[in-house]
Protein backbone atom coordinates (compact mmCIF):
# COMPACT_ATOMS: atom_id res chain seq x y z
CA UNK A 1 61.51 -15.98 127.02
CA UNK A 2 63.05 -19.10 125.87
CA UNK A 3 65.87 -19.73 123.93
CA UNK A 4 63.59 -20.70 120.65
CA UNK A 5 60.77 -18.16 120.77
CA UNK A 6 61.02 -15.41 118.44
CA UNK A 7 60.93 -11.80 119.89
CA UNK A 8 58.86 -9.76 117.94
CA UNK A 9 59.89 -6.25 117.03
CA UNK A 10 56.88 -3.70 117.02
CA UNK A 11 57.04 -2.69 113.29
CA UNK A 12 58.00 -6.63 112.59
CA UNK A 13 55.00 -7.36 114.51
CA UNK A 14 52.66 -4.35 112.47
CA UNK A 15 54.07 -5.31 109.22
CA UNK A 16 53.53 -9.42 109.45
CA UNK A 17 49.73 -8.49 110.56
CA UNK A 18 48.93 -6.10 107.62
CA UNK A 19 48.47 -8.55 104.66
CA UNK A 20 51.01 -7.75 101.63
CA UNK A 21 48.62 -5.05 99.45
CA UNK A 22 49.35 -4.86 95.92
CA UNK A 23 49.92 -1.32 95.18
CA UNK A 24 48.00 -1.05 91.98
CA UNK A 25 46.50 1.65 90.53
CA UNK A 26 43.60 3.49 88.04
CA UNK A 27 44.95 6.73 86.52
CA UNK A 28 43.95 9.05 83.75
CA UNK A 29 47.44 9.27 81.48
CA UNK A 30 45.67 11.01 77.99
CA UNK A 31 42.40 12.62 77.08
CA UNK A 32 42.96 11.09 73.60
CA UNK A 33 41.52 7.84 74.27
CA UNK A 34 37.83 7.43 75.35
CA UNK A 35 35.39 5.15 76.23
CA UNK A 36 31.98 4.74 74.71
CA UNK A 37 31.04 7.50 76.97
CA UNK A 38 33.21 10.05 75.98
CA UNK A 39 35.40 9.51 79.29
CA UNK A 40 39.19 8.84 79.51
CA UNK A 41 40.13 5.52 79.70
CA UNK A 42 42.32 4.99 82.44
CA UNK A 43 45.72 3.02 82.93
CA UNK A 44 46.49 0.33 85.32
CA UNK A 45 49.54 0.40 87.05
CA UNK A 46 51.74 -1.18 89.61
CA UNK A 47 54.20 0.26 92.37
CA UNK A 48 58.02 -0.36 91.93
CA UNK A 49 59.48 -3.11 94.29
CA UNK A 50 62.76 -2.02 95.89
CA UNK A 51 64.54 -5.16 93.83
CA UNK A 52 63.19 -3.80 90.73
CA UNK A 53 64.37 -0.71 91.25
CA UNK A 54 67.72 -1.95 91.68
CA UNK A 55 67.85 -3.95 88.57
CA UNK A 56 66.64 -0.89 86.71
CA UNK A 57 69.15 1.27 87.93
CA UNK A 58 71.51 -1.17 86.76
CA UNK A 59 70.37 -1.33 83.39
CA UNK A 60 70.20 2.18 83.32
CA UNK A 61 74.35 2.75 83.49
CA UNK A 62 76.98 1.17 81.19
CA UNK A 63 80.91 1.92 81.65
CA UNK A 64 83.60 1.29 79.28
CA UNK A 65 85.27 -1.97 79.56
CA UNK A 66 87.85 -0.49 82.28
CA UNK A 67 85.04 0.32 84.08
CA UNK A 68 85.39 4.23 83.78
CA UNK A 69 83.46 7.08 81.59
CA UNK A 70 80.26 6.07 83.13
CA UNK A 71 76.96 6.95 81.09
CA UNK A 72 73.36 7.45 81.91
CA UNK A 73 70.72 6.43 80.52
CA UNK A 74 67.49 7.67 81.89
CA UNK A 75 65.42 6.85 78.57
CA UNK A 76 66.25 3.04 79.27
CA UNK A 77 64.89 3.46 83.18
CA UNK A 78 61.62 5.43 81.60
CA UNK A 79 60.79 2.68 79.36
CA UNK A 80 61.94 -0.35 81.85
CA UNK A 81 59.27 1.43 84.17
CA UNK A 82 56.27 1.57 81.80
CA UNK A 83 56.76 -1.90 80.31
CA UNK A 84 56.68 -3.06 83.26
CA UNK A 85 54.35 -1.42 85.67
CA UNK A 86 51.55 -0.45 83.43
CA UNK A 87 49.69 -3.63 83.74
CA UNK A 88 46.79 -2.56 81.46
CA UNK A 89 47.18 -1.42 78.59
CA UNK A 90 49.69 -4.11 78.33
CA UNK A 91 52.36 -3.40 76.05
CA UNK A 92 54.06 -6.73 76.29
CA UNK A 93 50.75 -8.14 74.91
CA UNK A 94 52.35 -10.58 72.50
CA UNK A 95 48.92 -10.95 70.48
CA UNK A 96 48.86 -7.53 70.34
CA UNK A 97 52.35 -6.88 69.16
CA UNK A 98 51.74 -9.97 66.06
CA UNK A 99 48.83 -7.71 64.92
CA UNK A 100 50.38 -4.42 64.63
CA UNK A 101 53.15 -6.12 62.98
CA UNK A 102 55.92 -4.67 66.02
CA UNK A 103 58.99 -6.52 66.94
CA UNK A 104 59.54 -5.28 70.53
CA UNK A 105 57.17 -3.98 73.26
CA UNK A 106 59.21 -0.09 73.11
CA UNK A 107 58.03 0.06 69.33
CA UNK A 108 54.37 -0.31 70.49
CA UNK A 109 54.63 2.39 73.29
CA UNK A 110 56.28 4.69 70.84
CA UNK A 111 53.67 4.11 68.30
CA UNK A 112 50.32 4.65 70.45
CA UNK A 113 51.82 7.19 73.53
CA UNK A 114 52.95 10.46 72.92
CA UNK A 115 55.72 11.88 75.34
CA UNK A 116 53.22 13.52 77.61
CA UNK A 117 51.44 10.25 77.89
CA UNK A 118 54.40 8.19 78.31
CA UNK A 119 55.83 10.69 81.01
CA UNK A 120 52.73 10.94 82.86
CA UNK A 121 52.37 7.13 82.92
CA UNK A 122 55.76 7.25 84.36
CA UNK A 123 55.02 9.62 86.45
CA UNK A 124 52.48 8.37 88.27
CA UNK A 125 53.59 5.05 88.99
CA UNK A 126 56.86 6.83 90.60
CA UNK A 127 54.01 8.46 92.97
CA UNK A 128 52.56 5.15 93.51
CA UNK A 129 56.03 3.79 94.57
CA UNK A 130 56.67 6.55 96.69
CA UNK A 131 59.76 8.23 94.61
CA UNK A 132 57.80 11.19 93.71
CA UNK A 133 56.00 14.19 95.68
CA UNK A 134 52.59 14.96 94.29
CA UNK A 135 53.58 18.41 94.69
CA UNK A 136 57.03 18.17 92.79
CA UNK A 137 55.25 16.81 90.18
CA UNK A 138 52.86 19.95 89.62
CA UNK A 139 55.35 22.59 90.12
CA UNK A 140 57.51 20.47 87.19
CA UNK A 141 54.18 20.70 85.08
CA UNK A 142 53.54 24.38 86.38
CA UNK A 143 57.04 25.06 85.13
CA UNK A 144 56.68 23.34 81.80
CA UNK A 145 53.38 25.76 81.25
């Protein structure tokens, strides 16, 4: 090999063949809103990128100014992660916001999700990203019953 050519790792090699899939999803979130069948609509919903993560987990903890008494605040991470991963119905809708009269995009999940809904939107797009087990999630559910 010469001293320009690029060696090529085996999983560098797998991964820069696969074309980039978006990891978007359809998933059933509520039984309270059907279509003109009588069928749940479904969500659609995006996986978490690794930097987005990151910058949630940041917003998620504040310190005072010395930098000590950490706190957490999981509601904030909840809410990052359904404003922006559930692509449809789109919350940040703008249009959608003017005509229900809402300032911010939080006001108009709070007003049309429940907490079940809003969890198990969350929920699933942490199983889409890989964070959750299918599994843990039904024994938390199981548990909850």
């Amino acid at each position: 090999m010469h001293k320009g050519a690029i060696k090529m790792n085996r999983f560098r090699k797998i991964m820069t063949e696969k074309k980039y899939e978006k990891l978007e999803k359809m998933v059933h979130f509520s039984d309270r809103y059907l279509d003109k069948d009588g069928k749940p609509e479904l969500a659609k919903i995006r996986a978490i990128r690794p930097s987005e993560q990151a910058e949630y987990q940041d917003n998620m903890t504040s310190s005072d100014k010395k930098g000590r008494n950490f706190k957490v605040k999981t509601g904030t991470y909840q809410m990052d992660v359904i404003l922006n991963h559930t692509i449809e119905p789109d919350f940040r809708d703008a249009d959608w916001l003017a005509a229900e009269g809402l300032g911010t995009p939080e006001s108009l999940v709070d007003k049309y999700l429940d907490v079940g809904e809003a969890t198990t939107l969350f929920n699933e797009i942490q199983k889409l990203s890989g964070l959750r087990e299918e599994d843990e999630i039904d024994v938390v559910k199981e548990v909850k019953n």
